[in-house]
Every structure is written in structure tokens, then in C-alpha cells.
PDB file of N, CA and C in Angstrom:
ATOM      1  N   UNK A   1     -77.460 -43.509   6.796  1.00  0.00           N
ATOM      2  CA  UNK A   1     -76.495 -42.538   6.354  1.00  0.00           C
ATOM      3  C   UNK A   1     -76.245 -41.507   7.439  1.00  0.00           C
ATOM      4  N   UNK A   2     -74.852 -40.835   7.526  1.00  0.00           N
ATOM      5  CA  UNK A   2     -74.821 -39.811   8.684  1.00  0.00           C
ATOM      6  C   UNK A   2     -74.724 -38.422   7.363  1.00  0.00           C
ATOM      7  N   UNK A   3     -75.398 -37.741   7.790  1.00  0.00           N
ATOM      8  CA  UNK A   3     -75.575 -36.199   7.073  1.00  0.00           C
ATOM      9  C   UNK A   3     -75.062 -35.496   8.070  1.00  0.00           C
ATOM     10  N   UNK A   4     -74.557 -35.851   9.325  1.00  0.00           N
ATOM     11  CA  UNK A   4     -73.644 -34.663   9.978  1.00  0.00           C
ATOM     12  C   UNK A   4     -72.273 -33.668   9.380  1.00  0.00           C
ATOM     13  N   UNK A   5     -71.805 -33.050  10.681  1.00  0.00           N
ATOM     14  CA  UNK A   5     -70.707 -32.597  10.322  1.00  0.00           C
ATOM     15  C   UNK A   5     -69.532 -34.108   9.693  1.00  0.00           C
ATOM     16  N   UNK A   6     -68.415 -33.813   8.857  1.00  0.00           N
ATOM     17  CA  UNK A   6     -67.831 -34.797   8.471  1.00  0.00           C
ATOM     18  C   UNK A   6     -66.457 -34.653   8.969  1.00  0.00           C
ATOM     19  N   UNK A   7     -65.826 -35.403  10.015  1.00  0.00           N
ATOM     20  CA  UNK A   7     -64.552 -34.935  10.399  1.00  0.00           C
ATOM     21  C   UNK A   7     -63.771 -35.828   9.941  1.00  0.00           C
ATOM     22  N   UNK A   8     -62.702 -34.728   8.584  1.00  0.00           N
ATOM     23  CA  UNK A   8     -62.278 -35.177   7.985  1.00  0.00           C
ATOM     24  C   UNK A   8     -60.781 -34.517   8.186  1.00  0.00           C
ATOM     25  N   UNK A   9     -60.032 -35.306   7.583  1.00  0.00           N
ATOM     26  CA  UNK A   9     -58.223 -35.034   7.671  1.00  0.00           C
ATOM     27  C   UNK A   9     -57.538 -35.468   6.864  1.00  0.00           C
ATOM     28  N   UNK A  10     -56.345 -34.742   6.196  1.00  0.00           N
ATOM     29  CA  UNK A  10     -55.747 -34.694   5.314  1.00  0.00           C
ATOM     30  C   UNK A  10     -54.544 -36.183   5.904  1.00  0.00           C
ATOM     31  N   UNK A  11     -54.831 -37.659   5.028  1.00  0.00           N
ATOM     32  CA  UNK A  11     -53.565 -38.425   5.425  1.00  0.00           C
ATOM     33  C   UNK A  11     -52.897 -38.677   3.953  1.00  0.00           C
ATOM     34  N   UNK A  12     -51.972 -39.433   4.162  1.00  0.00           N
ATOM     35  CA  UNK A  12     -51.414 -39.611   2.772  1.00  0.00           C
ATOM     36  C   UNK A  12     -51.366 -41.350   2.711  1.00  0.00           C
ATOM     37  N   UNK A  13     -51.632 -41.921   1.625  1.00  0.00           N
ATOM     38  CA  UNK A  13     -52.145 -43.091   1.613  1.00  0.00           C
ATOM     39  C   UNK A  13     -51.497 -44.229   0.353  1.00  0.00           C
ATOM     40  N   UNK A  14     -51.435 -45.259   0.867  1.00  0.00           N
ATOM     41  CA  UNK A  14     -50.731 -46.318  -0.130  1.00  0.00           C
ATOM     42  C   UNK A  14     -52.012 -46.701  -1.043  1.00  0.00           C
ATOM     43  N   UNK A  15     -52.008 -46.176  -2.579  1.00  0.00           N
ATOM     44  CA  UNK A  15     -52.802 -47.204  -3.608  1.00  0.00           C
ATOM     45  C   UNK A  15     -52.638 -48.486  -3.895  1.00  0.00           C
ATOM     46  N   UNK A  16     -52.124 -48.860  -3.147  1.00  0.00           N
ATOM     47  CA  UNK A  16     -51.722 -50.669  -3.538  1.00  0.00           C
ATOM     48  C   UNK A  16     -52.870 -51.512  -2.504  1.00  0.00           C
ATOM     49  N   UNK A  17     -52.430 -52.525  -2.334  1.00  0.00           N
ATOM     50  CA  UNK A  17     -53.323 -53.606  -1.671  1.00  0.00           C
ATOM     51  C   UNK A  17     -53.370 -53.494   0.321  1.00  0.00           C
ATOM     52  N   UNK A  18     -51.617 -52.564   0.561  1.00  0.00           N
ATOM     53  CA  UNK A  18     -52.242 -53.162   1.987  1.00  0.00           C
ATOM     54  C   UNK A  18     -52.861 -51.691   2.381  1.00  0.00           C
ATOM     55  N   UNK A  19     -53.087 -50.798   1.946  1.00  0.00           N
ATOM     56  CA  UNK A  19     -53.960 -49.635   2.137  1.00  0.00           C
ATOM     57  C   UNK A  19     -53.176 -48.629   3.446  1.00  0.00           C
ATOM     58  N   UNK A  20     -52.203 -48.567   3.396  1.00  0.00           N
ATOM     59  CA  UNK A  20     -51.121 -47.637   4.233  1.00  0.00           C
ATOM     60  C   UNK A  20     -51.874 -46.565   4.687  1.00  0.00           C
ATOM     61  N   UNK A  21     -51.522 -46.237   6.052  1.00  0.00           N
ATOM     62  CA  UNK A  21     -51.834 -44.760   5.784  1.00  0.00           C
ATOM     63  C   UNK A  21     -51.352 -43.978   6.943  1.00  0.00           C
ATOM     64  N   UNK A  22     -50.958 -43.027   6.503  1.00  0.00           N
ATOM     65  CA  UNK A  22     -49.834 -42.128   7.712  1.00  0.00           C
ATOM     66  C   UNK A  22     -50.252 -40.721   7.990  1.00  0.00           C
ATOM     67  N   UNK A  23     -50.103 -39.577   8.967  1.00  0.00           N
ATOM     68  CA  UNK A  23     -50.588 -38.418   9.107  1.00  0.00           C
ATOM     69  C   UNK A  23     -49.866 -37.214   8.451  1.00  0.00           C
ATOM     70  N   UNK A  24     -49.740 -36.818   8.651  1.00  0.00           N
ATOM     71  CA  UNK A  24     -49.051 -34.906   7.859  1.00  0.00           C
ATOM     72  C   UNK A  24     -47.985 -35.007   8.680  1.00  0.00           C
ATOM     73  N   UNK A  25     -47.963 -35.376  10.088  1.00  0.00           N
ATOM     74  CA  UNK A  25     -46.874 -35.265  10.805  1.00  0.00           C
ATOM     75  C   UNK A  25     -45.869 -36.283  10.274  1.00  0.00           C
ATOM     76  N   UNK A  26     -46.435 -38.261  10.020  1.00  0.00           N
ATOM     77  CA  UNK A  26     -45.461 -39.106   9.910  1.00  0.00           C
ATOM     78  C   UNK A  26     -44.888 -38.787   8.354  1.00  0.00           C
ATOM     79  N   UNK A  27     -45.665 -37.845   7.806  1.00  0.00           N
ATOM     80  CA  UNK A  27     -45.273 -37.725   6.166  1.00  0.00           C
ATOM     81  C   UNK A  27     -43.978 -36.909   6.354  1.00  0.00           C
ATOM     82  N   UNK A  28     -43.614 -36.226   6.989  1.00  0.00           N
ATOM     83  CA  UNK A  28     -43.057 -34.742   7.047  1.00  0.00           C
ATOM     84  C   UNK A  28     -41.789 -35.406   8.006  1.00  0.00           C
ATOM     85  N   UNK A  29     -42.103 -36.366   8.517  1.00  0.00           N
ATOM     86  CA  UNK A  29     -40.812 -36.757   9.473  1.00  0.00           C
ATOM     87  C   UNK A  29     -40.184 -38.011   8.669  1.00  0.00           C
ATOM     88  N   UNK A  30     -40.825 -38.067   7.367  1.00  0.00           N
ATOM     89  CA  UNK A  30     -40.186 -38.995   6.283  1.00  0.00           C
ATOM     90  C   UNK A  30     -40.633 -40.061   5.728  1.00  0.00           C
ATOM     91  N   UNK A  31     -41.760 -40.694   6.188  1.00  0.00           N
ATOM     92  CA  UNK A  31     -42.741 -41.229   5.448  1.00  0.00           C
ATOM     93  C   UNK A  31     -43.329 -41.479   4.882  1.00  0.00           C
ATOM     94  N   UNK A  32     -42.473 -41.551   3.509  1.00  0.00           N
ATOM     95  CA  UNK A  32     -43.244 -41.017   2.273  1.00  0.00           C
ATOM     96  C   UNK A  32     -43.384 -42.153   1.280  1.00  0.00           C
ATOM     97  N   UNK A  33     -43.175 -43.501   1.435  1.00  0.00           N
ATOM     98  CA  UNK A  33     -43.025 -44.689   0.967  1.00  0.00           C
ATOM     99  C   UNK A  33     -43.735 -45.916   1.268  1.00  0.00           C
ATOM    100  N   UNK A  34     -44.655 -46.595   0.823  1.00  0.00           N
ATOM    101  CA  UNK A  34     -45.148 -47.893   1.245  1.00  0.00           C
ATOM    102  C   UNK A  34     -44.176 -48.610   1.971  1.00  0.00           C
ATOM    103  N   UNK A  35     -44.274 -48.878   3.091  1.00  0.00           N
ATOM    104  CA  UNK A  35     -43.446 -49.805   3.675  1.00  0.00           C
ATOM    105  C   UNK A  35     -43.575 -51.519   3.748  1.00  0.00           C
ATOM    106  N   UNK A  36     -44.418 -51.600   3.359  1.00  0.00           N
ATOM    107  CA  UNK A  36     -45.094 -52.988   3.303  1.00  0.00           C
ATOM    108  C   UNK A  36     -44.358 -53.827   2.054  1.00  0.00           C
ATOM    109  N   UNK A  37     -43.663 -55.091   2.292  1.00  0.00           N
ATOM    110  CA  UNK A  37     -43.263 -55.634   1.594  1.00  0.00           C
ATOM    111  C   UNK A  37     -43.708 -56.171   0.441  1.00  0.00           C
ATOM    112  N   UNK A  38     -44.921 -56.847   0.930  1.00  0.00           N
ATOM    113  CA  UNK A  38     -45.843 -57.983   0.688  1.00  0.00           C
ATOM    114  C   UNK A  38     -46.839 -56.741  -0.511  1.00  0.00           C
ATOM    115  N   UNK A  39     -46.641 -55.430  -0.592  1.00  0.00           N
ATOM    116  CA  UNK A  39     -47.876 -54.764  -1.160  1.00  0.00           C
ATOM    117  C   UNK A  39     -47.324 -54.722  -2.574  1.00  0.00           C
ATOM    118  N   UNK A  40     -48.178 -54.348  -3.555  1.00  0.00           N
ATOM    119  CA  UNK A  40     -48.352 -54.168  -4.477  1.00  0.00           C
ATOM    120  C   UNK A  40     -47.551 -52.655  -5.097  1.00  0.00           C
ATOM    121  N   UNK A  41     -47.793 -51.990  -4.195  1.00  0.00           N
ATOM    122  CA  UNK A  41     -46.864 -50.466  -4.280  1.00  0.00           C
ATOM    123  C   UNK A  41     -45.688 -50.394  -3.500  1.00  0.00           C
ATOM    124  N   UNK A  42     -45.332 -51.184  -2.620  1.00  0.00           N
ATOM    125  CA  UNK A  42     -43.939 -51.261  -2.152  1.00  0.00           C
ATOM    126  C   UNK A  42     -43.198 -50.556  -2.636  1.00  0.00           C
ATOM    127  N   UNK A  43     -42.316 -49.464  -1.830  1.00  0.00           N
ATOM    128  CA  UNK A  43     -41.746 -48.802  -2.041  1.00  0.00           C
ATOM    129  C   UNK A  43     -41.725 -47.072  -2.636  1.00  0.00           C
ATOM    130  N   UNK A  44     -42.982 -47.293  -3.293  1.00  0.00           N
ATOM    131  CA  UNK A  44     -43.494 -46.199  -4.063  1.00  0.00           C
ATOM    132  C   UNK A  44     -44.321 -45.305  -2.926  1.00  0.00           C
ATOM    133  N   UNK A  45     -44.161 -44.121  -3.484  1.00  0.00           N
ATOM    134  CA  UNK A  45     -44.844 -42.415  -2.972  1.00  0.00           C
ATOM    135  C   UNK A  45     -46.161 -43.576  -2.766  1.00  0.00           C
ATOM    136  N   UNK A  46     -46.428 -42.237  -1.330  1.00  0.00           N
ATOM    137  CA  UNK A  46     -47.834 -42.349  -0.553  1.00  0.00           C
ATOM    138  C   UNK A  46     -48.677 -40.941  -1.746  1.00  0.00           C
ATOM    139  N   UNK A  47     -49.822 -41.224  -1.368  1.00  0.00           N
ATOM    140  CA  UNK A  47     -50.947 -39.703  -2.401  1.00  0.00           C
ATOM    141  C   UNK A  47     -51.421 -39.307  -1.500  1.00  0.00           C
ATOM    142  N   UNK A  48     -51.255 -38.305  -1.479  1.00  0.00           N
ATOM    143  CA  UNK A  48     -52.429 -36.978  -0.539  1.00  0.00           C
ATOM    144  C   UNK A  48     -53.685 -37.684  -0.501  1.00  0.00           C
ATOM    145  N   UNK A  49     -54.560 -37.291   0.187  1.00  0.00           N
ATOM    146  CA  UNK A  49     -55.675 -37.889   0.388  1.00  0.00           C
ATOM    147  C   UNK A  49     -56.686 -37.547   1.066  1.00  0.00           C
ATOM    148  N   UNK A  50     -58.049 -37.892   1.729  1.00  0.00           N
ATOM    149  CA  UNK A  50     -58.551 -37.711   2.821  1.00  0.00           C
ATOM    150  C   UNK A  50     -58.904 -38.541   3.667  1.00  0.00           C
ATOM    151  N   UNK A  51     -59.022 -38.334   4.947  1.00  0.00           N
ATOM    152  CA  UNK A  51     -59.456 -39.413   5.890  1.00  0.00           C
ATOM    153  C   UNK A  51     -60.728 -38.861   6.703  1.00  0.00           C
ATOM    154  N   UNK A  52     -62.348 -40.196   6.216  1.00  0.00           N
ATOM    155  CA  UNK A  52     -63.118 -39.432   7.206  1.00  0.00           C
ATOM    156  C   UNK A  52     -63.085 -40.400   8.623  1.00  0.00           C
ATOM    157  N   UNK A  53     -62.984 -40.075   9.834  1.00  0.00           N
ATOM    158  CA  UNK A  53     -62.807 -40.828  10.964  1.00  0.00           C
ATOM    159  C   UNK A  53     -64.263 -41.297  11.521  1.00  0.00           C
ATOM    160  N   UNK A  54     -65.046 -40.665  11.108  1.00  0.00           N
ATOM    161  CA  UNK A  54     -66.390 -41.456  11.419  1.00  0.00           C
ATOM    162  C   UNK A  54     -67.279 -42.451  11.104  1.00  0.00           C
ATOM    163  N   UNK A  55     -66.369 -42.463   9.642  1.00  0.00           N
ATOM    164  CA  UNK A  55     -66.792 -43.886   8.815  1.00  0.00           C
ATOM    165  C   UNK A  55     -65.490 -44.757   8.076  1.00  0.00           C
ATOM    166  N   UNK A  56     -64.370 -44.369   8.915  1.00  0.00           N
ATOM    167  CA  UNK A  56     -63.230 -44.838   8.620  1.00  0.00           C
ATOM    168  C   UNK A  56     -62.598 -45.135   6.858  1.00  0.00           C
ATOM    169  N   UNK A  57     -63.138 -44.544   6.074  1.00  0.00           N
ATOM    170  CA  UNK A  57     -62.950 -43.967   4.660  1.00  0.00           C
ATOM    171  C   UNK A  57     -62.107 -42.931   3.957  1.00  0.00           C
ATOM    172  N   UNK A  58     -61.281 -43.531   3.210  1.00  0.00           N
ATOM    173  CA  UNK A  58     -60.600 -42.295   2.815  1.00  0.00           C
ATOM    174  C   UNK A  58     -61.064 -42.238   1.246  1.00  0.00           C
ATOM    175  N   UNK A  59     -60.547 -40.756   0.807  1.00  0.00           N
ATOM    176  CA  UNK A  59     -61.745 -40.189  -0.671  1.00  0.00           C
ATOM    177  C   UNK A  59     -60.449 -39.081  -0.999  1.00  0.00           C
ATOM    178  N   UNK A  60     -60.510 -38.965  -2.185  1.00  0.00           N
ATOM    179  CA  UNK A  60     -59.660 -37.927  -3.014  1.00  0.00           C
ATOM    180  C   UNK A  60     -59.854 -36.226  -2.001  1.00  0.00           C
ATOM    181  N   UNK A  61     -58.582 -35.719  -1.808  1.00  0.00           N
ATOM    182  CA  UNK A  61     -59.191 -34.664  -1.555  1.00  0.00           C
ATOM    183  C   UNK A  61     -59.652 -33.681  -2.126  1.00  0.00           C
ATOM    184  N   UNK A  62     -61.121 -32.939  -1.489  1.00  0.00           N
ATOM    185  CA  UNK A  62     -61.632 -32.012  -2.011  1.00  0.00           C
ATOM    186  C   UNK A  62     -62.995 -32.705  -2.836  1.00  0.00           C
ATOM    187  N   UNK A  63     -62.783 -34.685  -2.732  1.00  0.00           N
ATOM    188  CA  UNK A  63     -64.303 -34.820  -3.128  1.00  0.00           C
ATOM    189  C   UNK A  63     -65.066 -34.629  -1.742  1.00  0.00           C
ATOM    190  N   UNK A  64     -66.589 -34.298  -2.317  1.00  0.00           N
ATOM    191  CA  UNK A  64     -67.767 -35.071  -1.122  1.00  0.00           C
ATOM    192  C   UNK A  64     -67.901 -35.882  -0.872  1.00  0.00           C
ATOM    193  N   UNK A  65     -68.004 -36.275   0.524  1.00  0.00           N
ATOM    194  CA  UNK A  65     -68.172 -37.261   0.835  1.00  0.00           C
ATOM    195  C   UNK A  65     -69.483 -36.934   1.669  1.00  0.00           C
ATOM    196  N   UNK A  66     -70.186 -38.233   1.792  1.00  0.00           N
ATOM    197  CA  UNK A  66     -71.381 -38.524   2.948  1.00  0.00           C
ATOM    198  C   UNK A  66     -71.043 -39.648   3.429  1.00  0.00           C
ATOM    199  N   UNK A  67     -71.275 -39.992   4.708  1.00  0.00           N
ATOM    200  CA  UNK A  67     -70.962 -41.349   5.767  1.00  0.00           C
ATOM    201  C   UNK A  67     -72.155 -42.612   5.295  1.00  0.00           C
ATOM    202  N   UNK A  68     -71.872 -43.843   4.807  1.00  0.00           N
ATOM    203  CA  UNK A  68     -72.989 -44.502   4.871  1.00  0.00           C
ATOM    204  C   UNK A  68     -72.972 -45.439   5.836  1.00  0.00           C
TER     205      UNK A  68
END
């Protein structure tokens, strides 16, 4: 397990199958849609989210997370 610091970032993310995921910047420059054909959410709103980059995981924001 990592018990370090957790560097984490706000992305916004596809709930469907191909697991999308875009930054604050690509959200804001219009990115706000599954683009993936083939997915399950196609077409539909991305969700706020979190991204931890050290264990490549994303988690609701504002839960805890620990790295396993």
C-alpha cells in the first residue's frame, strides 16, 4: 500500500464501459460527452470525478482514497 502524499486531480469521466477521461481544461473547451461509439454511455455527460496519478484510479470526489 502507498500511505504517502496522494496526488490527486479533479478529471471528468465516462461511467460506461470504455472509461473516458478528460481534464478541467478538455472539459471547458467542450468536452463534455462520451465520444466513444462502441461505449455504453455514448454520447452522454462526462461526471466530475477524481484522478489519483500514482495508482492510476479514479474515486468520487471528496472520497478517501489510499494507493494499493
Amino acid at each position: 500500500m502507498y500511505w504517502g502524499d496522494v496526488m490527486s486531480e479533479i478529471r471528468y469521466l465516462c461511467a460506461g464501459n470504455c472509461r473516458t477521461m478528460v481534464s478541467i481544461k478538455e472539459f471547458k473547451e467542450g468536452k463534455r460527452t462520451c465520444p466513444v461509439e462502441s461505449c455504453t454511455k455514448y454520447n452522454q455527460s462526462l461526471e466530475r470525478g477524481e484522478y489519483c496519478s500514482h495508482c492510476n484510479t479514479c474515486f468520487e470526489e471528496g472520497e478517501d482514497h489510499i494507493c494499493i
